[in-house]
Protein backbone atom coordinates (compact mmCIF):
# COMPACT_ATOMS: atom_id res chain seq x y z
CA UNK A 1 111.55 79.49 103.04
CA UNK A 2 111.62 82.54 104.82
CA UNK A 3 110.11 82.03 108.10
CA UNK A 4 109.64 85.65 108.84
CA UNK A 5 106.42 86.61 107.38
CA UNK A 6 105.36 89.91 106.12
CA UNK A 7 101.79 89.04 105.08
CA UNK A 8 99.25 85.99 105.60
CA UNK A 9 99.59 83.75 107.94
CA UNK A 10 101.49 80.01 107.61
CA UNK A 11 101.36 77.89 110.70
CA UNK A 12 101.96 77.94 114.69
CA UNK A 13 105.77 77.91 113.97
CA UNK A 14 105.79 80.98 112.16
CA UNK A 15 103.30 82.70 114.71
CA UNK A 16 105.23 84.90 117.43
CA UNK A 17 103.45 84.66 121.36
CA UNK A 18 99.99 86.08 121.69
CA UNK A 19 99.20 82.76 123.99
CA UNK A 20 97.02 85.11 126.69
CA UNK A 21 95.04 86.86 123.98
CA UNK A 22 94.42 83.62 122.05
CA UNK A 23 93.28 82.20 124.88
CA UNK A 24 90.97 84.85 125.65
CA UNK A 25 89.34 84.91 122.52
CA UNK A 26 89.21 81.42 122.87
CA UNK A 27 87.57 81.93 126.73
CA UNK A 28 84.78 84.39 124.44
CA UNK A 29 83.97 81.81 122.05
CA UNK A 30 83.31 79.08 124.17
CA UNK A 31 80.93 81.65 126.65
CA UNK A 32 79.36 82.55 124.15
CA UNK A 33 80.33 86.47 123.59
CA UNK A 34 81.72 88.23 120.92
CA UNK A 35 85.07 90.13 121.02
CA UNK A 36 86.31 94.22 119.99
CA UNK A 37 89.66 93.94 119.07
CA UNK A 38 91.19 96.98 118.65
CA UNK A 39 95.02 98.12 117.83
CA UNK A 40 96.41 100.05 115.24
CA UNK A 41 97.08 98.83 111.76
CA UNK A 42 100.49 96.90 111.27
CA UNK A 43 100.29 95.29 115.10
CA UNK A 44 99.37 91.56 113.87
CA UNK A 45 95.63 91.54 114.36
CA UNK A 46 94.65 89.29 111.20
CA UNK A 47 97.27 87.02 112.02
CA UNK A 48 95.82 87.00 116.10
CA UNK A 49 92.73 86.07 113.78
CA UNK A 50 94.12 84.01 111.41
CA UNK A 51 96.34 81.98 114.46
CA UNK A 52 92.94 81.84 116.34
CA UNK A 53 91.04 79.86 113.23
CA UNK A 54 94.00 77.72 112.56
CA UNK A 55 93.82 76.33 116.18
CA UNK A 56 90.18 76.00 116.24
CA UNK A 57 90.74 73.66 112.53
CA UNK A 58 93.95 72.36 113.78
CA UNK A 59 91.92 71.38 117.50
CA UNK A 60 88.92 69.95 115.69
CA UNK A 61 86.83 72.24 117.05
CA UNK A 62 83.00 71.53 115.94
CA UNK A 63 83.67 75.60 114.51
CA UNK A 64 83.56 76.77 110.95
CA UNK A 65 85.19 80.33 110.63
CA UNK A 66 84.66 83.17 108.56
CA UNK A 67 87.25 86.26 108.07
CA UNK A 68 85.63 89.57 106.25
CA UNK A 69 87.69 92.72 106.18
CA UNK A 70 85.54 95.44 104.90
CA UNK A 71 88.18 98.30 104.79
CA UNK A 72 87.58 98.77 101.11
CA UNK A 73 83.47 98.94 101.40
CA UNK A 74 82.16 102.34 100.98
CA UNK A 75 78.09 101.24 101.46
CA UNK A 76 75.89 98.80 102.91
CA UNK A 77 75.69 97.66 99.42
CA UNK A 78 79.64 96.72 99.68
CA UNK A 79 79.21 95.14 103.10
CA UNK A 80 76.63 92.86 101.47
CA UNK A 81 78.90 92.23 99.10
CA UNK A 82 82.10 91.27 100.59
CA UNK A 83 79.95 89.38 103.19
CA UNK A 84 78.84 87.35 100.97
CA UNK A 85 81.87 86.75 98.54
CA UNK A 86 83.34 85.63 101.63
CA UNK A 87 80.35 82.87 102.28
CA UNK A 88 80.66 81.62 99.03
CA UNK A 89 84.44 81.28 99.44
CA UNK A 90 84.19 79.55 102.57
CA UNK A 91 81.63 76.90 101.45
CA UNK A 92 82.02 75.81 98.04
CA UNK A 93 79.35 74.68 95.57
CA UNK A 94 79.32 71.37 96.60
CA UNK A 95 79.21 71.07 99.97
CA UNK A 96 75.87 70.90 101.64
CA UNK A 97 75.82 74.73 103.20
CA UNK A 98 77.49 76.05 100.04
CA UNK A 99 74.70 74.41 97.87
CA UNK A 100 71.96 76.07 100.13
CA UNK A 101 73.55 79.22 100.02
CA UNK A 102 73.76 78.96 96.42
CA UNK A 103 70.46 78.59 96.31
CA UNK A 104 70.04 81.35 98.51
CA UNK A 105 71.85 84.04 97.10
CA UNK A 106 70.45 83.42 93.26
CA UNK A 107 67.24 84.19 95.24
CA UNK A 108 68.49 87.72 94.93
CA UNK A 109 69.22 87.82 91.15
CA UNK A 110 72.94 88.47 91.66
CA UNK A 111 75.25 88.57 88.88
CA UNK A 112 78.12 85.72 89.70
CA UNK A 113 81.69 85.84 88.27
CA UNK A 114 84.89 84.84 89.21
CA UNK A 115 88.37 86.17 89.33
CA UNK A 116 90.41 85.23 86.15
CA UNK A 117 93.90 84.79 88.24
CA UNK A 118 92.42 83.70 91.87
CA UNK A 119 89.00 81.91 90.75
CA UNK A 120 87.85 83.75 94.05
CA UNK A 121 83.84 84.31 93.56
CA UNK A 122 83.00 88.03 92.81
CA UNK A 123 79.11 88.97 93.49
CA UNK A 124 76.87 91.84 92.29
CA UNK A 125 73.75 92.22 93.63
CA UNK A 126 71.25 95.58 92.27
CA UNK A 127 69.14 97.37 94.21
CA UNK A 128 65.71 99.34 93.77
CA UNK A 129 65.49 100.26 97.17
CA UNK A 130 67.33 101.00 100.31
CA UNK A 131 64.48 98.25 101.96
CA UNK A 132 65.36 95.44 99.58
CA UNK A 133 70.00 96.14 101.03
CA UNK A 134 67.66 96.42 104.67
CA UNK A 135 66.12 92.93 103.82
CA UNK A 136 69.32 91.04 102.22
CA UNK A 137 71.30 92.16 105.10
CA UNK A 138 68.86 90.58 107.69
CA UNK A 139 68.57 87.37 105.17
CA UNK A 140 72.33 87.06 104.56
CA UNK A 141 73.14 87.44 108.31
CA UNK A 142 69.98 84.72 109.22
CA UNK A 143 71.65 82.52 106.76
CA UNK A 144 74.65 82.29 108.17
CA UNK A 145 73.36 81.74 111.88
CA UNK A 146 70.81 78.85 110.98
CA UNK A 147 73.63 76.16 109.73
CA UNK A 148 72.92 73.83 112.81
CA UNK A 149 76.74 74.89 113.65
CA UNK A 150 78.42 77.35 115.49
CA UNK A 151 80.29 79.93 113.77
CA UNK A 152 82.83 82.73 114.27
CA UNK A 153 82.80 85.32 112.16
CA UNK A 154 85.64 88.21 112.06
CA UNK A 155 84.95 91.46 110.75
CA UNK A 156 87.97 93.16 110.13
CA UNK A 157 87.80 97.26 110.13
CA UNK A 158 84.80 96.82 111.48
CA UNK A 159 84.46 101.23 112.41
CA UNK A 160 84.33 101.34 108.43
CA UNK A 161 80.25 100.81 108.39
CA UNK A 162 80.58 104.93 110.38
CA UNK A 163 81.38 106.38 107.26
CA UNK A 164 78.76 104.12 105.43
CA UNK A 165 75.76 107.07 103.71
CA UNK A 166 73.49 104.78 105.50
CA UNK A 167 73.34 106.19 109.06
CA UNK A 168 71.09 103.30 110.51
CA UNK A 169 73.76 100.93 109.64
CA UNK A 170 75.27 100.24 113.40
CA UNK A 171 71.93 100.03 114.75
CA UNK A 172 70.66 97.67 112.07
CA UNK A 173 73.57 95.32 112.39
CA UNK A 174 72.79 95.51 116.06
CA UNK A 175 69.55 94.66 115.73
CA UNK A 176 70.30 90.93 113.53
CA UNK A 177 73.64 90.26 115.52
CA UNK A 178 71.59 89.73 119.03
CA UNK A 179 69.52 87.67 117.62
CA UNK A 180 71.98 85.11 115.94
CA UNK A 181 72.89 82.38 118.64
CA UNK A 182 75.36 80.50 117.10
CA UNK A 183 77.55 82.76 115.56
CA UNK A 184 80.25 84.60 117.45
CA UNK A 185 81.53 87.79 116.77
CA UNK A 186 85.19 89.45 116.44
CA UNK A 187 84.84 93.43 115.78
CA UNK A 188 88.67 94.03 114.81
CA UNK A 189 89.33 97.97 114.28
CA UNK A 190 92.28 99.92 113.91
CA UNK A 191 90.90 103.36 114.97
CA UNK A 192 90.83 103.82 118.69
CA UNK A 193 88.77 106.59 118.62
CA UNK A 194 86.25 105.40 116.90
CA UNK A 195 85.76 101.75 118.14
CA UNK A 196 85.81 103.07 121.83
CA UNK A 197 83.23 105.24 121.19
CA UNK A 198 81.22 102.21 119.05
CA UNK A 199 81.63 100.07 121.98
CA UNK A 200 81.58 101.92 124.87
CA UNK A 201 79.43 104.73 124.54
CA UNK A 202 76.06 104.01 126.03
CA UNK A 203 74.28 106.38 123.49
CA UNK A 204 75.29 103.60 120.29
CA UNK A 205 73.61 100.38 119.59
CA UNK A 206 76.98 98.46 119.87
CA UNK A 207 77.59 99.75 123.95
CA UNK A 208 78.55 96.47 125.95
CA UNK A 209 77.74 94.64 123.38
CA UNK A 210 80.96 92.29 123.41
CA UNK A 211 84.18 92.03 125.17
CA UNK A 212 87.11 94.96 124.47
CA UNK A 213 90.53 94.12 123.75
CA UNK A 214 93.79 96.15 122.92
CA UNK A 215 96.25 94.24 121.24
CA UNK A 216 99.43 95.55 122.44
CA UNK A 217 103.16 94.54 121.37
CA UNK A 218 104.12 91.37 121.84
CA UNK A 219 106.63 91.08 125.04
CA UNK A 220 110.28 91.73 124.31
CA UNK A 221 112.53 89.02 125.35
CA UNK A 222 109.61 86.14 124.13
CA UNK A 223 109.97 88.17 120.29
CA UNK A 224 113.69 88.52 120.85
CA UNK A 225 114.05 84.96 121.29
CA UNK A 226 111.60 83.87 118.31
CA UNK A 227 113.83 85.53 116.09
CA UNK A 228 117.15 84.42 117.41
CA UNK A 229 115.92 80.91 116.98
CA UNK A 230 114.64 81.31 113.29
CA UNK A 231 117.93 82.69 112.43
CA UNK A 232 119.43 79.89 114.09
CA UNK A 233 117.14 77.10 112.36
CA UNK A 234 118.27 78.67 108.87
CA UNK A 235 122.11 78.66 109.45
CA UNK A 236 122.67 81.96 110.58
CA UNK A 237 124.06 83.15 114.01
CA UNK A 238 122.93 86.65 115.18
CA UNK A 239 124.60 88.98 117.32
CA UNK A 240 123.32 90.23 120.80
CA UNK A 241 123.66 94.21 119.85
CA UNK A 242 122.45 93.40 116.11
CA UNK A 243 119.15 91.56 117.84
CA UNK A 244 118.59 94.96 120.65
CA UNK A 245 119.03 96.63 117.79
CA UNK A 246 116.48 95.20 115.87
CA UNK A 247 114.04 95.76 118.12
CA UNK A 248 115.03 99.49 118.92
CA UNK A 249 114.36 100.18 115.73
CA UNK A 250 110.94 98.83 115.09
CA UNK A 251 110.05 99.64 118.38
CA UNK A 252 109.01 95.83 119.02
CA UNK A 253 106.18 96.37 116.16
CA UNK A 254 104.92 93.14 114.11
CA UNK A 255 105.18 94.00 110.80
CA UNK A 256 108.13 96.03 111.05
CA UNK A 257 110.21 94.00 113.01
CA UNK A 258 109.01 90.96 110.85
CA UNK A 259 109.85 92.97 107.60
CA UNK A 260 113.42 94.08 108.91
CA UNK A 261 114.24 90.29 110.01
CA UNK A 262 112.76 89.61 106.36
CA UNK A 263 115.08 91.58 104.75
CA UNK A 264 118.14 90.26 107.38
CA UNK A 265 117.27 86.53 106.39
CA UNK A 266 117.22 86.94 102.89
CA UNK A 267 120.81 88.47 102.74
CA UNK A 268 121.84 84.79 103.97
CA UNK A 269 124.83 85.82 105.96
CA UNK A 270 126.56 83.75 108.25
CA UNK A 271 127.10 85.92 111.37
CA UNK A 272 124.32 88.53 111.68
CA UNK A 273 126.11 91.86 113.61
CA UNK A 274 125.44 95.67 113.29
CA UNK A 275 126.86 96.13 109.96
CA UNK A 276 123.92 93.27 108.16
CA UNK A 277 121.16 95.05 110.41
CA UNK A 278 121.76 98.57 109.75
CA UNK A 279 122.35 98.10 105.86
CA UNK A 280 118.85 96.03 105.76
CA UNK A 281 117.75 98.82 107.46
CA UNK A 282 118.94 101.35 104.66
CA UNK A 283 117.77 99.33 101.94
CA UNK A 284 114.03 99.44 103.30
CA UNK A 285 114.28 103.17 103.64
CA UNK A 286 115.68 103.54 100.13
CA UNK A 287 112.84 100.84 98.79
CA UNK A 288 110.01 103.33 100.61
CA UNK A 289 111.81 106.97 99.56
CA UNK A 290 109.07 107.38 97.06
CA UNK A 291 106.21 107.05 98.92
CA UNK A 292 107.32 108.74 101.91
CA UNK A 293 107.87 111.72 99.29
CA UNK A 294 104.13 111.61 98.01
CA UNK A 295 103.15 111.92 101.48
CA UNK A 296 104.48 115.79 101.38
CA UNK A 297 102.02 115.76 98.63
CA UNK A 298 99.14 114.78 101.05
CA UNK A 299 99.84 117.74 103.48
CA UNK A 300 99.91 121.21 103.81
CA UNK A 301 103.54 122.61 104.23
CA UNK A 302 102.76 123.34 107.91
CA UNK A 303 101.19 119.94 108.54
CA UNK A 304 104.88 118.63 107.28
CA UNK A 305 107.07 120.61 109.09
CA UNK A 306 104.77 119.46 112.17
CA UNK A 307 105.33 115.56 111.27
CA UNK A 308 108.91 116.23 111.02
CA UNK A 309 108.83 117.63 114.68
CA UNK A 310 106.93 115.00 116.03
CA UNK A 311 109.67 112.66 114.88
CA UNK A 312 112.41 114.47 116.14
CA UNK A 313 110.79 114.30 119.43
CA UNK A 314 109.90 110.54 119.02
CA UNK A 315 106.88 110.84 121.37
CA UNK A 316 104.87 114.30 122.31
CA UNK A 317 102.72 113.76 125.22
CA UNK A 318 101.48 117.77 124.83
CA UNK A 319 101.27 118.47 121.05
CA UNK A 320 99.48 122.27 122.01
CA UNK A 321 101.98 123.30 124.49
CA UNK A 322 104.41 125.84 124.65
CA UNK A 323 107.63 124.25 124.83
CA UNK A 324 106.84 122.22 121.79
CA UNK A 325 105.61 124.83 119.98
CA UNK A 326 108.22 127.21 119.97
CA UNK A 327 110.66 125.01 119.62
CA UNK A 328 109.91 123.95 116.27
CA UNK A 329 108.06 127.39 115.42
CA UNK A 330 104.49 125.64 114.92
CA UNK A 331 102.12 128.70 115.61
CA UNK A 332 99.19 128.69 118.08
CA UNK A 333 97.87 125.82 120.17
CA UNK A 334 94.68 126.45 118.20
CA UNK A 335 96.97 125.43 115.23
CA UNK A 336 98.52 122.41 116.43
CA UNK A 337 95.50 120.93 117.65
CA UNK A 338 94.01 120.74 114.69
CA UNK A 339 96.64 119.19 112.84
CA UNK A 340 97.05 116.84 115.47
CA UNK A 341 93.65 115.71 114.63
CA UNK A 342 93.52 116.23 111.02
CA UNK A 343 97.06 114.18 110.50
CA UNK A 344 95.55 111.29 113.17
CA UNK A 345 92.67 110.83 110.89
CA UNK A 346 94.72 110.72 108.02
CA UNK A 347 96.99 107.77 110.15
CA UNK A 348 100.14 109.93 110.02
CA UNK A 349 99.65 110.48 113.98
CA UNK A 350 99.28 107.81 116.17
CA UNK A 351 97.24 108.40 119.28
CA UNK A 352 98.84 106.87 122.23
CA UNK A 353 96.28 106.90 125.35
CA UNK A 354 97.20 107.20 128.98
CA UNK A 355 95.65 107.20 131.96
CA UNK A 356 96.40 110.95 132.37
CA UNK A 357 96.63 112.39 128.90
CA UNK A 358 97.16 111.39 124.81
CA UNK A 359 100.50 111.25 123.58
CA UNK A 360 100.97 110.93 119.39
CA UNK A 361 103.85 109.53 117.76
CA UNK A 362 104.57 108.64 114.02
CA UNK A 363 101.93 106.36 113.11
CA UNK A 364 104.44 104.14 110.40
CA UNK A 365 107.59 103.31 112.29
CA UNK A 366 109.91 103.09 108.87
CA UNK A 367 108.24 106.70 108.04
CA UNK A 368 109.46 107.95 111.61
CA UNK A 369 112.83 106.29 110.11
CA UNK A 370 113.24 107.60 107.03
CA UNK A 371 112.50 111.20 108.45
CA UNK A 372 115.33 110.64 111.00
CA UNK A 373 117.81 109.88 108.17
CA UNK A 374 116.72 112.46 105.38
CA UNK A 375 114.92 115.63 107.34
């Protein structure tokens, strides 16, 4: 198989570093506080997650775990949902907390179903009132803390519940999480902005609530040599300017550098030098040419022309100054600052923050490529 993964998560041999922050959510769980993990999307934090459980199952820890990502919820009604889909996938029928919960949950006159092609349960629960969502929130989440066993549970795009129409939503969730005991938290978000203020604002119901942590990229060298020896174990030699190269060109990013080894691997060739890298690297460009195109169709011609400069300059550590601005004939600071923010919320921009200042760069690395090759 393939050992460089572009989705899901396998086993430990397929799982690149992250020893310190496993460890430290590790540290968290065993004192007994919950964890904010932020990073941008595409940096490995459901595989962190995933890596975490499998140790915990593979340890024998006296630890069930429970992964939820509720990027796709729109409502508290949604969160309910996914929440407990994700119970009921967890604990099956027959074992002795899926039978209670069972039991539970047809307490709230859900219709049950499940997916043709997965089998995975799919709930639907109606509402009269925004107290009875209020109520099977609180239930759901009391549920899952009085199983007589400790549990961690990861919410993944956890700054999602802000754009939720209910606006007591982080202060209600507040309210039930400190007063579960045995279940431990993970917060994972992708939006800086956002989770800081969540977490460390001290006018939100979430402020010092659990431990922050940035996931950063994994160290260069340890990656460099993961890959070298995955290569190896399948046959193939790879050369030392092919492997720098490499990770110049996904900057050292998980998911691209694991999709451009991907691609490398399944080529099968013998010897892996500049001419295999850089023609992987052209086919993923070509494979993504039509989405990159619809992305024109997502912004205005200005906001475009300001992406395009922000590549060319690979990093801008002052997107409203002068310089920069009439360089690539942008307008007014007034301008560019807004776009800055409006194409960051849209994840086009990534915010980079320093001690000093905010730098923005190309949010999706093979976008920042493709623009270097066609604009």
């Amino acid at each position: 198989m393939n050992p460089f993964l572009i989705k899901g998560y396998l086993s430990p041999e397929y799982f690149c570093d992250r020893i310190e922050e496993t460890e430290t959510l590790l540290r968290n769980i065993r004192n007994g506080a919950d964890t904010t993990l932020i990073s941008p999307r595409k940096y490995g934090k459901t595989g962190l997650v995933y890596h975490l459980f499998d140790i915990i199952q593979r340890e024998k820890m006296p630890i069930e775990t429970l992964y939820v990502d509720i990027f796709a919820t729109r409502s508290m009604s949604d969160f309910i949902k996914v929440m407990a889909e994700a119970v009921l996938k967890k604990f099956p029928e027959k074992s002795a907390i899926g039978s209670k919960f069972l039991t539970f949950i047809k307490s709230l006159r859900p219709v049950i179903s499940y997916d043709t092609l997965t089998g995975i349960p799919q709930i639907q629960i109606n509402y009269q009132l925004t107290a009875e969502k209020e109520h099977t929130l609180g239930g759901l989440l009391e549920f899952i803390d009085s199983q007589g066993i400790e549990i961690v549970l990861a919410i993944d795009e956890f700054q999602q519940i802000t754009e939720y129409p209910e606006k007591n939503i982080e202060a209600l969730l507040r309210t039930h999480i400190q007063q579960m005991h045995n279940t431990h938290f993970i917060f994972c978000g992708s939006k800086r902005t956002i989770m800081t203020e969540m977490f460390l604002s001290a006018r939100r119901p979430f402020f010092s609530s659990s431990k922050v942590m940035s996931l950063g990229k994994i160290d260069r060298e340890t990656y460099k040599q993961f890959i070298k020896v995955h290569f190896e174990q399948g046959g193939m030699s790879i050369e030392a300017d092919a492997l720098e190269y490499i990770m110049d060109w996904t900057q050292g990013y998980t998911f691209y550098t694991q999709t451009l080894c991907n691609a490398i691997y399944g080529m099968q060739p013998d010897t892996i030098g500049m001419e295999e890298v850089k023609k992987a690297c052209v086919d993923i460009l070509e494979g993504l040419t039509d989405n990159y195109l619809q992305y024109r169709e997502l912004v205005t011609p200005a906001q475009w022309n300001f992406l395009i400069a922000v590549a060319k300059e690979g990093i801008v550590e002052q997107p409203t100054s002068t310089q920069f601005l009439s360089k690539y004939n942008i307008g007014g600071a007034t301008s560019a600052k807004r776009m800055t923010k409006s194409l960051s919320e849209k994840e086009l921009l990534l915010p980079i923050v320093g001690k000093k200042r905010t730098a923005y760069q190309i949010y999706d690395i093979f976008f920042l490529r493709w623009i270097e090759s066609n604009l």
